[in-house]
N, C-alpha and C. Protein backbone atom coordinates (compact mmCIF):
# COMPACT_ATOMS: atom_id res chain seq x y z
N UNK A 1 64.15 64.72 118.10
CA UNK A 1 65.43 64.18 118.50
C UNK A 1 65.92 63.17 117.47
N UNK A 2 67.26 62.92 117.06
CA UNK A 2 67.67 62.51 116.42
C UNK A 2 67.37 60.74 116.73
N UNK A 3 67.13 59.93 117.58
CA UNK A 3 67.52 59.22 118.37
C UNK A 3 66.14 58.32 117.45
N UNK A 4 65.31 58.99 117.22
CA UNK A 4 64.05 58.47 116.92
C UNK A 4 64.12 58.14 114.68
N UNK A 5 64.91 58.80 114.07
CA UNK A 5 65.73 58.57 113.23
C UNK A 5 67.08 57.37 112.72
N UNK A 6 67.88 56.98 114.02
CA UNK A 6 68.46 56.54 113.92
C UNK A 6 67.84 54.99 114.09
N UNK A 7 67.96 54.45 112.89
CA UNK A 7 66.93 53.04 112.42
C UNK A 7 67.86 51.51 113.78
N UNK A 8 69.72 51.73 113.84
CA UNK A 8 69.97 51.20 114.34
C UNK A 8 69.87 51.19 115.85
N UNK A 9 69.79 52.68 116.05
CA UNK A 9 69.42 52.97 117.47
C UNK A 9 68.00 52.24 118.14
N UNK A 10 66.80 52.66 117.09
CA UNK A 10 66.07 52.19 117.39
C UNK A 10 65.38 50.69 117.23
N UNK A 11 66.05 50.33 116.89
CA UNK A 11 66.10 48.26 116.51
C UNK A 11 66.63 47.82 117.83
N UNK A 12 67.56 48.61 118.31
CA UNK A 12 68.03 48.06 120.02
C UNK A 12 66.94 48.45 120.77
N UNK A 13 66.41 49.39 121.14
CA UNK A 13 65.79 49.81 122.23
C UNK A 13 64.13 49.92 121.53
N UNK A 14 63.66 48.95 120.70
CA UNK A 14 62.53 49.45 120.20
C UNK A 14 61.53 48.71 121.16
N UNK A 15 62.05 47.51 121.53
CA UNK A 15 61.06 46.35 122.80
C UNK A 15 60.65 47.24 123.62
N UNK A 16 62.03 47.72 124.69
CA UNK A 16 61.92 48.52 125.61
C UNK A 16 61.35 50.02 125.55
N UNK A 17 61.12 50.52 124.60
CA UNK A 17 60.05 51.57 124.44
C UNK A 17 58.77 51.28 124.35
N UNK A 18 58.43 50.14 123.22
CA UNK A 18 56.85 49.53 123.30
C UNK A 18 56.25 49.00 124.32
N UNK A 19 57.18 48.88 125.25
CA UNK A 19 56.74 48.15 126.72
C UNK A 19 55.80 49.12 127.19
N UNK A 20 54.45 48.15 127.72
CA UNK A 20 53.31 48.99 128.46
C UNK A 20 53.81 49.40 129.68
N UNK A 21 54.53 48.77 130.14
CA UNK A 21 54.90 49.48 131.26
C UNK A 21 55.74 50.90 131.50
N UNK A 22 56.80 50.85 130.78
CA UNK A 22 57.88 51.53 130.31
C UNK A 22 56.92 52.90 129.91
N UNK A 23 55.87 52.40 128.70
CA UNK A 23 55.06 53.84 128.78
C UNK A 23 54.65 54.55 129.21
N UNK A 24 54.35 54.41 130.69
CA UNK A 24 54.09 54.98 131.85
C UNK A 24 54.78 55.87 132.13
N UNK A 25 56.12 56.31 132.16
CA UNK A 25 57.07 57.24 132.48
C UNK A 25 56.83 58.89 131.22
N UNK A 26 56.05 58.18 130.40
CA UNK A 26 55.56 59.23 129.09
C UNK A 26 54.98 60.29 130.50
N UNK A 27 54.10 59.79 131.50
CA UNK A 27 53.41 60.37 132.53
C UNK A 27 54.19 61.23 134.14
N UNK A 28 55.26 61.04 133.36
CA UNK A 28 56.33 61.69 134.66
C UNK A 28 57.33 62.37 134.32
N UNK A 29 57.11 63.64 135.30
CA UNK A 29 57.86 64.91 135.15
C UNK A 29 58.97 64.73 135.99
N UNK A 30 60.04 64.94 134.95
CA UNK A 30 61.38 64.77 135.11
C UNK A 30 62.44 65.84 134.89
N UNK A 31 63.07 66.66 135.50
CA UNK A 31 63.83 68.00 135.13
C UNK A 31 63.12 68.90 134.47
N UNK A 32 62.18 68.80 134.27
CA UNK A 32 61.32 70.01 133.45
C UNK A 32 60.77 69.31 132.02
N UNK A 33 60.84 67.89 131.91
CA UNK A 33 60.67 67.09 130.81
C UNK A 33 59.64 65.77 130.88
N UNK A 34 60.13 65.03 130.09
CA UNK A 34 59.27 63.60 131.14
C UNK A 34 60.45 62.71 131.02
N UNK A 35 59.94 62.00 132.14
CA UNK A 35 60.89 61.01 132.46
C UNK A 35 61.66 59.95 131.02
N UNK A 36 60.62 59.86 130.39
CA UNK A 36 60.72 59.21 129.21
C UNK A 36 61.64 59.89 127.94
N UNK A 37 61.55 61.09 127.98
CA UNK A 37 62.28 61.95 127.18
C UNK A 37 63.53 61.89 127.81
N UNK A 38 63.50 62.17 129.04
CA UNK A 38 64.70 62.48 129.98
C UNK A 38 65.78 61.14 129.36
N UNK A 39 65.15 59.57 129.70
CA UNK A 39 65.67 58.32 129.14
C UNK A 39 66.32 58.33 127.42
N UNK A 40 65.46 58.41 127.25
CA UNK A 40 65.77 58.39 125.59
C UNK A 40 66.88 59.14 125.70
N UNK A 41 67.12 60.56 125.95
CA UNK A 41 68.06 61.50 125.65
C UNK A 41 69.73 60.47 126.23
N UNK A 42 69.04 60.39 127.39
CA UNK A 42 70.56 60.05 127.96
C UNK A 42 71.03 58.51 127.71
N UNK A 43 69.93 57.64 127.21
CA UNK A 43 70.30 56.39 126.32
C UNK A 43 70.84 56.48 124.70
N UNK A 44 70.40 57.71 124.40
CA UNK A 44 70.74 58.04 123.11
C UNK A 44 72.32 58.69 122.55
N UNK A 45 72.48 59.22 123.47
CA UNK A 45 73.77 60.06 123.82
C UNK A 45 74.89 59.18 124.00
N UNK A 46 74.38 58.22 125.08
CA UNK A 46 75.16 57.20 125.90
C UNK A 46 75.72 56.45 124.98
N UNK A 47 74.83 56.08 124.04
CA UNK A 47 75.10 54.77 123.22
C UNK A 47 75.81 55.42 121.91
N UNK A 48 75.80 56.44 121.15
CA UNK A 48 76.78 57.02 121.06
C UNK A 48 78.10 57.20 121.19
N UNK A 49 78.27 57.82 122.19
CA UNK A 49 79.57 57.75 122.93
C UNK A 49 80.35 56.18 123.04
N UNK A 50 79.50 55.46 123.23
CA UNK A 50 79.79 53.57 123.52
C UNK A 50 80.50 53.67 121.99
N UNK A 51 79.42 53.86 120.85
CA UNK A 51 80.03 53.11 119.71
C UNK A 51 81.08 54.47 119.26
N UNK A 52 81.54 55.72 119.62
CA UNK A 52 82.45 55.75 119.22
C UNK A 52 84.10 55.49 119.80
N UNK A 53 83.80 55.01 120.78
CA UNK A 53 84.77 54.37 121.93
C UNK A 53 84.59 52.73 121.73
N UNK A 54 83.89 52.35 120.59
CA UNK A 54 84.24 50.88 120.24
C UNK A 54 83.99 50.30 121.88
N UNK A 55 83.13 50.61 122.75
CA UNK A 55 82.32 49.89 123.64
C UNK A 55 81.05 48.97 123.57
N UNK A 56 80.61 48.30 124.33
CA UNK A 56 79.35 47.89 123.80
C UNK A 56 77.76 48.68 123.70
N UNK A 57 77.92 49.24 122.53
CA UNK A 57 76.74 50.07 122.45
C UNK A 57 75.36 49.86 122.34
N UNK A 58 75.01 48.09 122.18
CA UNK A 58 74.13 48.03 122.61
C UNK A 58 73.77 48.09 123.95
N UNK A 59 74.35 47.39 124.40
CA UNK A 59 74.04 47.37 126.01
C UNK A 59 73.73 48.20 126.39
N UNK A 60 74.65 49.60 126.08
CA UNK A 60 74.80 51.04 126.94
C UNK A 60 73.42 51.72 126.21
N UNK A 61 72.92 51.24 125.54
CA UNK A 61 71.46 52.26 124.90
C UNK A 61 70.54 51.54 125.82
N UNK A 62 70.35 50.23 125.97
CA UNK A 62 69.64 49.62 127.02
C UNK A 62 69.60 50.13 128.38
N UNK A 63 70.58 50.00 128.64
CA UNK A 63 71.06 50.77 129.86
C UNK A 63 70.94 52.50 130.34
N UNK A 64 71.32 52.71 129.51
CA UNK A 64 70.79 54.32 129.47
C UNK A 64 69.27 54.55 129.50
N UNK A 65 68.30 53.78 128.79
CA UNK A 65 67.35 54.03 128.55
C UNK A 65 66.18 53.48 129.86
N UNK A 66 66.91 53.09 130.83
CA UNK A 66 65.89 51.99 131.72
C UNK A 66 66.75 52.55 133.00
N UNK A 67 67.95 53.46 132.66
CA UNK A 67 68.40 54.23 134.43
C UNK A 67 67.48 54.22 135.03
N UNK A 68 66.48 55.69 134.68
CA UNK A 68 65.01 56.02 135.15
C UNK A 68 63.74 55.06 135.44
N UNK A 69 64.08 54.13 134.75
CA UNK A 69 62.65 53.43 134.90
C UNK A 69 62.08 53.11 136.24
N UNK A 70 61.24 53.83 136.56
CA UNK A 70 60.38 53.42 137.93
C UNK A 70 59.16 54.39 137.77
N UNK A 71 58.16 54.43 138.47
CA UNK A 71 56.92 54.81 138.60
C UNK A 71 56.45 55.80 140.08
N UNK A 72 56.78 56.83 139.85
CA UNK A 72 56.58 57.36 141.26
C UNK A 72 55.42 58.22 141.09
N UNK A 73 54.40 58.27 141.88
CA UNK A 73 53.57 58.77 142.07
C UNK A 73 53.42 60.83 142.10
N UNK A 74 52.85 61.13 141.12
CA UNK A 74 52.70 62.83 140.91
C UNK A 74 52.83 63.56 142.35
N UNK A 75 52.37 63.64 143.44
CA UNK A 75 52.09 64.53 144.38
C UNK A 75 53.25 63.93 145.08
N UNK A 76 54.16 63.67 144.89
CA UNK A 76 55.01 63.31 146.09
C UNK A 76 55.84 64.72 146.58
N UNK A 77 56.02 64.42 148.02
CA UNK A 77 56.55 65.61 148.52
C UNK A 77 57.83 66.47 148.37
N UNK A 78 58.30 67.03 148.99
CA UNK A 78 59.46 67.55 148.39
C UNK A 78 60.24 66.70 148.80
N UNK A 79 60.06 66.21 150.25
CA UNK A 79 61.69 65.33 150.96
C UNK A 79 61.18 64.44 149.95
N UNK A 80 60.23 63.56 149.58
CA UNK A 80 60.07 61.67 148.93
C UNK A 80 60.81 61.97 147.71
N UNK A 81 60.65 63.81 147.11
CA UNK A 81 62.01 64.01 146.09
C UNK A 81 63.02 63.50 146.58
N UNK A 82 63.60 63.91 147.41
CA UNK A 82 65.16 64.60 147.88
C UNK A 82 65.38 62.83 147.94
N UNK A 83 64.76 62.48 148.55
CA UNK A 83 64.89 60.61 149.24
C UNK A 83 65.29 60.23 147.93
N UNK A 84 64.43 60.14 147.24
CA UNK A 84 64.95 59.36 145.57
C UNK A 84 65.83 59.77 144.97
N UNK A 85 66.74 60.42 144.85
CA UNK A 85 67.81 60.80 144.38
C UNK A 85 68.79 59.84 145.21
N UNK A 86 68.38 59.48 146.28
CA UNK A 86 69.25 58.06 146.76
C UNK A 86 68.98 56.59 146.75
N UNK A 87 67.43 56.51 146.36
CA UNK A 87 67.08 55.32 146.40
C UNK A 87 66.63 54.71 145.04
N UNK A 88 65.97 55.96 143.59
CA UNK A 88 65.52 55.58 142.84
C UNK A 88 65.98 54.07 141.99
N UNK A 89 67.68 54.72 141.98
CA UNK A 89 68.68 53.41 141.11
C UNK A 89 68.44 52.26 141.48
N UNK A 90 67.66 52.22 142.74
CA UNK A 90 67.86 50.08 143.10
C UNK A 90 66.12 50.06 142.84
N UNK A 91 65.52 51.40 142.76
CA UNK A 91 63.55 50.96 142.24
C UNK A 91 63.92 51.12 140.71
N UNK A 92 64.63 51.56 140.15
CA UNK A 92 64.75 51.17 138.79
C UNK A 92 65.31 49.97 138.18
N UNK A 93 66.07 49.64 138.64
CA UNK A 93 66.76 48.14 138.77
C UNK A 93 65.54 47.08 138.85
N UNK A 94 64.98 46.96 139.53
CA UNK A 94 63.94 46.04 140.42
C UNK A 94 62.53 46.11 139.16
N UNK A 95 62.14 47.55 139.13
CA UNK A 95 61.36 47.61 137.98
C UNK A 95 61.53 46.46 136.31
N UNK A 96 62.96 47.39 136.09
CA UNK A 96 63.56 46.59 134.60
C UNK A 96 63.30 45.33 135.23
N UNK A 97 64.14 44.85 135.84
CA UNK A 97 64.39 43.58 136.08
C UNK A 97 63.09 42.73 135.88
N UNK A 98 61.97 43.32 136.58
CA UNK A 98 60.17 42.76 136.19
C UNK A 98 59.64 42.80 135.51
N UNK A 99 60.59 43.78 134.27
CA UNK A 99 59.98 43.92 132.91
C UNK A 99 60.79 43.14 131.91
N UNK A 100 62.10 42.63 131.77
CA UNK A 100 63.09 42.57 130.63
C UNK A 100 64.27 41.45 131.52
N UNK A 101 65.24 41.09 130.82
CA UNK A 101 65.72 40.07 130.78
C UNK A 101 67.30 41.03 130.80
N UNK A 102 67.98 41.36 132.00
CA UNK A 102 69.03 41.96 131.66
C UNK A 102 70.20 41.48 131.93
N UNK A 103 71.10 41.72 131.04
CA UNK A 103 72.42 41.73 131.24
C UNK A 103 73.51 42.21 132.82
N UNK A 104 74.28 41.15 133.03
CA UNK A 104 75.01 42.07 134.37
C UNK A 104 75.31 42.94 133.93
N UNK A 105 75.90 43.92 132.65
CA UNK A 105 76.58 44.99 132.57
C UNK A 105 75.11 46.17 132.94
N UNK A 106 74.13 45.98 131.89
CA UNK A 106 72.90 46.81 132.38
C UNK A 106 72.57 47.13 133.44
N UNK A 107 72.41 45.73 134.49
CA UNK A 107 72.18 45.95 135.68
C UNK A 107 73.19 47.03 136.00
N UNK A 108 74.58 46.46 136.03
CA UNK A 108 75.36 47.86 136.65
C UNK A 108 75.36 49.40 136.52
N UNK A 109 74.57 49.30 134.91
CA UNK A 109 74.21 50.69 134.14
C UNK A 109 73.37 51.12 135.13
N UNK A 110 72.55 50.46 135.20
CA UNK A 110 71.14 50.99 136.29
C UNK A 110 71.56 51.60 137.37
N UNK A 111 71.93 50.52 138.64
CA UNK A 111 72.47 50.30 139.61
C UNK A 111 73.33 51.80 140.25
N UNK A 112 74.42 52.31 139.62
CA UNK A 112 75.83 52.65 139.62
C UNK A 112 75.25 54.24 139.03
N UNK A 113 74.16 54.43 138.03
CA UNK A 113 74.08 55.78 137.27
C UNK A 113 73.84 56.85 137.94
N UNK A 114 73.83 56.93 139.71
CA UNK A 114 74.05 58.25 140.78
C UNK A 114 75.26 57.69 141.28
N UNK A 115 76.43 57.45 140.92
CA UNK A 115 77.67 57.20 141.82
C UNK A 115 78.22 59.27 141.41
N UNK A 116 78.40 59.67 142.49
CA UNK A 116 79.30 59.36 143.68
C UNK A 116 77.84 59.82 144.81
N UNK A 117 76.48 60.30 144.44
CA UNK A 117 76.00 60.57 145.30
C UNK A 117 75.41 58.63 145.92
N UNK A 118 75.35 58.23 145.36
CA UNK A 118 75.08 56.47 146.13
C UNK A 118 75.99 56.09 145.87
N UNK A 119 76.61 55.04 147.00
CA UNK A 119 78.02 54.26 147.17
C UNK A 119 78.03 53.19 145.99
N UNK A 120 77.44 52.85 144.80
CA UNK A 120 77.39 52.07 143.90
C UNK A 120 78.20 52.33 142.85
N UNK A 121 79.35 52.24 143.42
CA UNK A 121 80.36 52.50 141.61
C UNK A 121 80.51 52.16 140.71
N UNK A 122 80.22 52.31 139.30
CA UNK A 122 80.66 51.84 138.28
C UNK A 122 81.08 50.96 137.46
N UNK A 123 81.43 49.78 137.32
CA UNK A 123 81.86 48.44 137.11
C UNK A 123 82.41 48.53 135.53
N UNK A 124 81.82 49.04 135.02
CA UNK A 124 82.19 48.87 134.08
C UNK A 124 82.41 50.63 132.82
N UNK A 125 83.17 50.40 131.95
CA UNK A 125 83.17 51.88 130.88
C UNK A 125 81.86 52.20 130.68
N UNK A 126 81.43 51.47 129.92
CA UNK A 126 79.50 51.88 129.84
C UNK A 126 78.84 52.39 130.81
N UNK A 127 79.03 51.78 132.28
CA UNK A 127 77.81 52.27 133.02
C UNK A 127 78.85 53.97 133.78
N UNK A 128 80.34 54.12 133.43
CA UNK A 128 80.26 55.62 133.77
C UNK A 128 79.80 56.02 132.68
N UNK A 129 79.55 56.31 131.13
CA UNK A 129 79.12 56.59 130.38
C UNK A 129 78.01 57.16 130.77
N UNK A 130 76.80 56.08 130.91
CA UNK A 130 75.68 56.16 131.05
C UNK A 130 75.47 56.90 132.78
N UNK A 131 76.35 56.96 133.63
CA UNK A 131 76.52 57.99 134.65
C UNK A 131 77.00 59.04 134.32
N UNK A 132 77.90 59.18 133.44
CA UNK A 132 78.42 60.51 133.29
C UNK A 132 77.62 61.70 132.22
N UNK A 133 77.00 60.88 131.13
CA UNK A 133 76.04 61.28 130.41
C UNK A 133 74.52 61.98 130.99
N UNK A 134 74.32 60.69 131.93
CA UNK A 134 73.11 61.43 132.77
C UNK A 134 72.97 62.92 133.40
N UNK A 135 74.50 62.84 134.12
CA UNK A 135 74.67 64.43 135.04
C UNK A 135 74.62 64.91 133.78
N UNK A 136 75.18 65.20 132.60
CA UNK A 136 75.30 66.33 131.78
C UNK A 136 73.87 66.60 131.31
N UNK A 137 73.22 65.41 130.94
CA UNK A 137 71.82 65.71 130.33
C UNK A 137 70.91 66.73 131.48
N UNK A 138 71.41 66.12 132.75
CA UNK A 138 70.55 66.60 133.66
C UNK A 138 70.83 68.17 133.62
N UNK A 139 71.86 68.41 133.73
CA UNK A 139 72.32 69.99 133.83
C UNK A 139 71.85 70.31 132.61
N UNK A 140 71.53 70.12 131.62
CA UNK A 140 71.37 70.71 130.54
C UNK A 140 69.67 70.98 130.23
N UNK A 141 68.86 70.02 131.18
CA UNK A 141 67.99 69.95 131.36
C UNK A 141 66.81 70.62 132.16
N UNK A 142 67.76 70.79 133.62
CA UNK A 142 67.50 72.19 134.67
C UNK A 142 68.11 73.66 134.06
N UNK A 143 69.36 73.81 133.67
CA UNK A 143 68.99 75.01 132.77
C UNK A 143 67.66 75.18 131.56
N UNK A 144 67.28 74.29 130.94
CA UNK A 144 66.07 75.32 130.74
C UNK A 144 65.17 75.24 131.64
N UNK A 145 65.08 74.38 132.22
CA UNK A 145 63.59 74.24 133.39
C UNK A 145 63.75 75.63 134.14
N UNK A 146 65.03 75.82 134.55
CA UNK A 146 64.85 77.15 135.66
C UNK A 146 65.76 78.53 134.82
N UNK A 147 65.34 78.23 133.37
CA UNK A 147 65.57 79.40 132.15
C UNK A 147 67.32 79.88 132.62
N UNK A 148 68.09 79.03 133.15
CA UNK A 148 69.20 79.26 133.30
C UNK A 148 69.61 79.30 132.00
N UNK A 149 70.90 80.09 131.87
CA UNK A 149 71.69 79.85 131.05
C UNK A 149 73.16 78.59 131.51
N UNK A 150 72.96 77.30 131.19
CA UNK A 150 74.27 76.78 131.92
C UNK A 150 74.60 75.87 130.79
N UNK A 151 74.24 76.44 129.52
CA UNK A 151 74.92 75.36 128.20
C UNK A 151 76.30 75.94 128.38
N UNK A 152 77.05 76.63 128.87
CA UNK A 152 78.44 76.57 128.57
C UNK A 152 79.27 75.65 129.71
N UNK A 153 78.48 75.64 130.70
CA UNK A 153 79.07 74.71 131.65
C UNK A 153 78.58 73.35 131.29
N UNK A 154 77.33 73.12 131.13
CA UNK A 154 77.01 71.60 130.44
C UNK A 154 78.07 70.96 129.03
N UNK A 155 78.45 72.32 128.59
CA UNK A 155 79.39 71.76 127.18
C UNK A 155 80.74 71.66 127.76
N UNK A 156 81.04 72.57 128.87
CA UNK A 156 82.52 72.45 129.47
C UNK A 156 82.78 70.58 130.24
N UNK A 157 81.86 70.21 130.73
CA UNK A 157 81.36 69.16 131.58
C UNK A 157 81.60 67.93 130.83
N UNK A 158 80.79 68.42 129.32
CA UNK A 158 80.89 67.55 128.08
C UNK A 158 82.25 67.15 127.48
N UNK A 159 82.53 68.17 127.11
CA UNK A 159 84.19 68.50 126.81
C UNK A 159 85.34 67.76 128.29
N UNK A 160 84.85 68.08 129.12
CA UNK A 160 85.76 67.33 130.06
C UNK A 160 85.84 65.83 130.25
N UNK A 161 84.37 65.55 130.31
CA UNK A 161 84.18 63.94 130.10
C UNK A 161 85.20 63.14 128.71
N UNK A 162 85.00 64.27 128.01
CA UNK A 162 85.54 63.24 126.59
C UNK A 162 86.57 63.09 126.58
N UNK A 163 87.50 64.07 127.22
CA UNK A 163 88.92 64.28 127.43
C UNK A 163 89.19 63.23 128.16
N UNK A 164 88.73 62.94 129.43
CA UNK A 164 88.96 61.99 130.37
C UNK A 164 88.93 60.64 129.48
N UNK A 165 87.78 60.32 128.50
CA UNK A 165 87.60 59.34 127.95
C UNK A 165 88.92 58.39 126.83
N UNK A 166 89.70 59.88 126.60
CA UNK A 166 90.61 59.73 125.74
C UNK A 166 91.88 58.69 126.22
């Protein structure tokens, strides 16, 4: 991935990767990936998008990169899935927060990155970024996990976001 190349990219988010804790997610399967990959991608992307929209792109690589952060245990069931898709954003929040020193905008990155499925909206350009970035990564992510073909809808999705952005 490019993300691991990019010297400025990685001078922002290099703490928050070396974190022992944070490494832990190397250990969790995420869309067909690990959780950690899953982060990077959609902090990498995110922050991106920030600096070419002259947003704050550090923040939003921070933010992108610590959505996911939480620790859930391998054997969990299918519903303790289904449950976290509503609850993870405030155990990721709570996590960072015990690890790192964050910004209100981050927090909101965290917080806000399942709006519209959790009532936590958005606050700021960055954290839809870093929400809107996530769904695409994610779709792009379950197509290969379940050998779909859905890169033309993940790029249509893509393409729509940017438009909106304009």
């Amino acid at each position: 991935m490019d993300s691991l190349n990019d010297l400025q990219y990685m001078n922002i988010v290099s703490k928050y990767i070396n974190n022992e804790e944070f490494q832990k997610i190397k250990q969790i399967e995420h869309h067909g990936i690990t959780r950690f990959e899953h982060s990077l991608k959609v902090s990498y992307y995110s922050y991106k998008l920030a600096k070419v929209l002259r947003l704050d792109y550090e923040q939003t690589a921070i933010g992108g990169l610590l959505h996911d952060f939480f620790i859930s245990p391998k054997d969990r069931t299918k519903v303790e899935r289904l449950e976290s898709v509503f609850t993870h954003p405030k155990l990721a929040l709570e996590t960072a927060e015990a690890q790192f020193d964050l910004t209100i905008k981050e927090k909101d990155m965290i917080r806000s990155h399942m709006f519209p499925i959790n009532i936590s909206v958005p606050k700021y350009m960055e954290s839809w970024i870093v929400s809107t970035v996530d769904k695409c990564v994610a779709a792009e992510e379950f197509s290969l996990k379940f050998k779909f073909r859905l890169k033309y809808a993940y790029n249509l999705l893509l393409l729509f976001t940017i438009s909106l952005l304009k």
